[in-house]
Protein backbone atom coordinates (compact mmCIF):
# COMPACT_ATOMS: atom_id res chain seq x y z
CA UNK A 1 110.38 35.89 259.63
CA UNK A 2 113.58 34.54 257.70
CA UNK A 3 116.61 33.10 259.82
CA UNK A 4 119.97 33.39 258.94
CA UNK A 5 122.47 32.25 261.38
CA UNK A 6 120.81 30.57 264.17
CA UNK A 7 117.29 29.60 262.44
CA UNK A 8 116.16 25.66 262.09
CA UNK A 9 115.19 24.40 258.72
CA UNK A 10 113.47 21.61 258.05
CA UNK A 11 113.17 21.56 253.81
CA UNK A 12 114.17 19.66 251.93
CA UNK A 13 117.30 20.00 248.75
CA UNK A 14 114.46 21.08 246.97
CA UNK A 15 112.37 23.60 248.84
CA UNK A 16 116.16 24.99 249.81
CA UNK A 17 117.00 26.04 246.32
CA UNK A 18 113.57 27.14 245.70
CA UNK A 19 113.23 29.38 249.15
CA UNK A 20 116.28 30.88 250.59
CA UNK A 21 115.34 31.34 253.90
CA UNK A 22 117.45 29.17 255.93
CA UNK A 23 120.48 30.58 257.39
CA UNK A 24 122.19 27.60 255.72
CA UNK A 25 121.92 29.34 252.54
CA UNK A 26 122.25 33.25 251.73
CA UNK A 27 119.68 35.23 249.29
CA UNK A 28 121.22 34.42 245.40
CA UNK A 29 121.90 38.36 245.12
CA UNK A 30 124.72 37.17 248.19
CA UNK A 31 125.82 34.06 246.04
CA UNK A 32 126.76 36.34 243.31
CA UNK A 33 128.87 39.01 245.89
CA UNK A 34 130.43 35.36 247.46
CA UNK A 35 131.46 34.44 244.13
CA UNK A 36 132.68 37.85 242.41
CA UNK A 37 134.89 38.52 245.76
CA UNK A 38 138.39 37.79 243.86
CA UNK A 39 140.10 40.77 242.28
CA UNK A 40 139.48 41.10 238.28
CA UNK A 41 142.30 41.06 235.87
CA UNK A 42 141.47 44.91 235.41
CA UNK A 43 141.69 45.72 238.73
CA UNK A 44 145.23 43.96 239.15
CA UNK A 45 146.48 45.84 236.66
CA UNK A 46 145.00 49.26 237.68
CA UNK A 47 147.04 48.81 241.31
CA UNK A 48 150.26 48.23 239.45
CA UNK A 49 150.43 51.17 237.85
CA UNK A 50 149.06 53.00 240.84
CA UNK A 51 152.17 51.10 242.72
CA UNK A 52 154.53 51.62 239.21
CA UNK A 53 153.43 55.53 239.26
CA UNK A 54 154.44 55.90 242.99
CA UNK A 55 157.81 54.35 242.88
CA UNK A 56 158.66 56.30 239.94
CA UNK A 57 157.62 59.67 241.85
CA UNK A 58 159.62 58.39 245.08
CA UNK A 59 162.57 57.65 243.20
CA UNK A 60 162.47 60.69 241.16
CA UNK A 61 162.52 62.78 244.80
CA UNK A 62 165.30 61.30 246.10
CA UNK A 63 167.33 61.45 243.04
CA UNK A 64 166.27 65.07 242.78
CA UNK A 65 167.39 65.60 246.56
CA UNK A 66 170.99 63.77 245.69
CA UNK A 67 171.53 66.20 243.09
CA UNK A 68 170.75 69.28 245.05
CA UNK A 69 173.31 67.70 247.74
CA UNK A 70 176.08 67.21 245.52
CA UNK A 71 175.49 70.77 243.84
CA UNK A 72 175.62 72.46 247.62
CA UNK A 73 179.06 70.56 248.28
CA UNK A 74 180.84 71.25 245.17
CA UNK A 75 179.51 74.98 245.96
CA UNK A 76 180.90 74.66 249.32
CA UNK A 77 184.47 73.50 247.96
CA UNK A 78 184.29 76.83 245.41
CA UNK A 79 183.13 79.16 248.04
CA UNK A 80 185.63 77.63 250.47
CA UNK A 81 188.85 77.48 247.74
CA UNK A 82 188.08 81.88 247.22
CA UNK A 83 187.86 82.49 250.85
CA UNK A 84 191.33 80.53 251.49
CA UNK A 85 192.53 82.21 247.97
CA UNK A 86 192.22 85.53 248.99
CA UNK A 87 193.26 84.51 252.64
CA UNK A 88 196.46 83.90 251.36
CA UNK A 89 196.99 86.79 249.23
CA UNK A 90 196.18 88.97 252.48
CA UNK A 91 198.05 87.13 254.63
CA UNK A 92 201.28 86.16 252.82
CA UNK A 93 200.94 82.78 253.25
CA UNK A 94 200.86 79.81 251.34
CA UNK A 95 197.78 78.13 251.80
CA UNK A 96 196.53 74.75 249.83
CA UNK A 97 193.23 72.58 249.57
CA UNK A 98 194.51 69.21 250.51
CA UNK A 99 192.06 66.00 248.99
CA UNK A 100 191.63 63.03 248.82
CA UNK A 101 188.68 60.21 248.12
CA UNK A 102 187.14 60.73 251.72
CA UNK A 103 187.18 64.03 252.35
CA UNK A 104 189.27 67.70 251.92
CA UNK A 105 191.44 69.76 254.22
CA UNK A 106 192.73 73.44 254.28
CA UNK A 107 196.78 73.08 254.77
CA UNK A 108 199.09 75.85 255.84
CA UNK A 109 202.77 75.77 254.41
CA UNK A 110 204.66 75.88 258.13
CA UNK A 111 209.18 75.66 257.03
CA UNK A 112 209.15 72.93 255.33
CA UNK A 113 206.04 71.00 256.27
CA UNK A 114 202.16 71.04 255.02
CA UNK A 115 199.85 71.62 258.57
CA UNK A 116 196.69 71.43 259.05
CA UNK A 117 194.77 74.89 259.87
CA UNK A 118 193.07 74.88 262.89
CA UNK A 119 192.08 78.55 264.17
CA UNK A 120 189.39 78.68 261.96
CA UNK A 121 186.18 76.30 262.25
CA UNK A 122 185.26 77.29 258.82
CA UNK A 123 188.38 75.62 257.20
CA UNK A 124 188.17 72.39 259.12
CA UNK A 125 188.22 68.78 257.99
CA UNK A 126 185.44 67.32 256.07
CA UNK A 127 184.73 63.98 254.56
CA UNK A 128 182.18 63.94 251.18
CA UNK A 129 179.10 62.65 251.09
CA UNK A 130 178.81 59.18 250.27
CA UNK A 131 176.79 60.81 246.86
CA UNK A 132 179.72 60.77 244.43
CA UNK A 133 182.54 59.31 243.19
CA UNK A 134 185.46 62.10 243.19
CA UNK A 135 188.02 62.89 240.22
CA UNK A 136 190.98 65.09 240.56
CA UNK A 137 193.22 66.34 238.08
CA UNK A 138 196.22 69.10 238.47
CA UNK A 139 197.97 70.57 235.44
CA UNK A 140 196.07 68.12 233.55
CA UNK A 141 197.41 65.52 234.88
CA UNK A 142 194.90 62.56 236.36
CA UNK A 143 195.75 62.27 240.56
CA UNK A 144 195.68 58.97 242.69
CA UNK A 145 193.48 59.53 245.41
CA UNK A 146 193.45 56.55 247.01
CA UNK A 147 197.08 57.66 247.96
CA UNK A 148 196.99 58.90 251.54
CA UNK A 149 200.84 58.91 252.04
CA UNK A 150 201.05 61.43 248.89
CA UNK A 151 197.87 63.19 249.27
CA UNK A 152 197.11 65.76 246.30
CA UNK A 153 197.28 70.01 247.51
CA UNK A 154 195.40 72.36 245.21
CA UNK A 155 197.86 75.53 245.83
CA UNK A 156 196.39 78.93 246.80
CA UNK A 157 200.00 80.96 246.76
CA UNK A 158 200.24 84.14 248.28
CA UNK A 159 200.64 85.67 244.80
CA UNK A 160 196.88 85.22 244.21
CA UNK A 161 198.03 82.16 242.12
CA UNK A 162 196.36 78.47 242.55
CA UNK A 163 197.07 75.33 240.83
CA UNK A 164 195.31 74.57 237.57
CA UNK A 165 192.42 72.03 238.49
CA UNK A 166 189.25 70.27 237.52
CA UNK A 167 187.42 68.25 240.19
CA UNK A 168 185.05 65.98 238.82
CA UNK A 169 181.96 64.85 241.05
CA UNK A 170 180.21 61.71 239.24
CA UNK A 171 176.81 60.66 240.17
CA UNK A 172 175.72 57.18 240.54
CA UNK A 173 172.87 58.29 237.21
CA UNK A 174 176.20 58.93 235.16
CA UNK A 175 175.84 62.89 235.43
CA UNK A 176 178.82 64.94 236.97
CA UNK A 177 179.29 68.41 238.07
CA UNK A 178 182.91 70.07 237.77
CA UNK A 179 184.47 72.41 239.24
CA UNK A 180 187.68 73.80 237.74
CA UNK A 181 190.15 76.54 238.64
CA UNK A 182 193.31 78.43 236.71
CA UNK A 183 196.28 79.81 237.36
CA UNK A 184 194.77 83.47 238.05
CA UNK A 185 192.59 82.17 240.46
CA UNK A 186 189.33 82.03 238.58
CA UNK A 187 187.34 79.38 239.45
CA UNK A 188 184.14 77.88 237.56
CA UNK A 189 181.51 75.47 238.15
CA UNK A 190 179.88 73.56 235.42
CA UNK A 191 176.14 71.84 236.28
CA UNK A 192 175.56 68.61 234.55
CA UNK A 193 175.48 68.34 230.63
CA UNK A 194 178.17 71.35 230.84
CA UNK A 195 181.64 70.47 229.46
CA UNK A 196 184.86 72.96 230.40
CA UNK A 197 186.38 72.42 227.05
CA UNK A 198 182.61 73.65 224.85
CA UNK A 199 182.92 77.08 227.17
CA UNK A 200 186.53 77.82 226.82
């Protein structure tokens, strides 16, 4: 009976290659399995694209899951800016969304002086998402937003009147969502590849 790891062999060089019954030397069917262990150029490339195909599919969910995030936040903002519209209208007061690059307040005009509102949980601070960079423009007009000492107020006036706007909310994939409001209070959102100018 053939040995293969602990077996003694006596033969010679000769009688080895010609009988492969020694545990010193595996059956040539094994030789060929020792020698064709290595990965083939085929088989490299057949993982990278496995690997490529993945990637792309992972990266494709998470910027899919970005975009849904930034579309539920700029639909937050428009829900949030009619609520506070018609809060004002109802109330008498004169209300404002107050932004800046970090985040959005709800203001109350108190004499003279912009205060934060407070009674209501709905209308309290929040800071963005860091999904986004954030473009503000009133009347046109382009707004500093790295100004905190001047900070920029969207106006909801107890007339049912707001300030002309168009937020801008840029992607890191260049695509942007918009959201812009008029002077009668109507307020619009625009989904990427949308332009404010093509619908009016």
């Amino acid at each position: 009976m053939p040995m293969w790891v602990t077996g003694n062999c006596n033969r010679s060089p000769l009688e080895l290659r010609r009988h492969r019954h020694c545990g010193l030397m595996p059956p040539s069917g094994q030789l060929s399995y020792y020698r064709a262990q290595g990965f083939t150029l085929l088989e490299v490339i057949t993982v990278v694209i496995i690997i490529g195909v993945i990637i792309s599919f992972a990266s494709l969910s998470v910027s899919q899951n970005d975009d849904h995030r930034v579309r539920d936040e700029v639909e937050r903002i428009q829900h949030l800016l009619q609520l506070v519209s018609e809060e004002a209208v109802l109330q008498g007061k004169e209300l404002a969304l107050q932004i800046n690059r970090d985040g959005y307040e709800f203001v109350s005009l108190e004499g003279d002086k912009w205060l934060p509102v407070t009674e209501d949980k709905v209308l309290r601070k929040r800071e963005f998402p860091d999904l986004f960079t954030l473009e503000l423009s009133l009347w046109g007009k382009s707004m500093n937003l790295e100004d905190k000492d001047k900070p920029s107020r969207i106006m909801l006036l107890s007339s049912g009147e707001i300030t002309p706007f168009l937020l801008l909310f840029k992607m890191d994939n260049g695509e942007a969502y918009q959201l812009k409001g008029d002077l009668t209070g109507k307020l619009k959102l625009y989904t990427p590849g949308e332009s404010p100018e093509e619908s009016s």
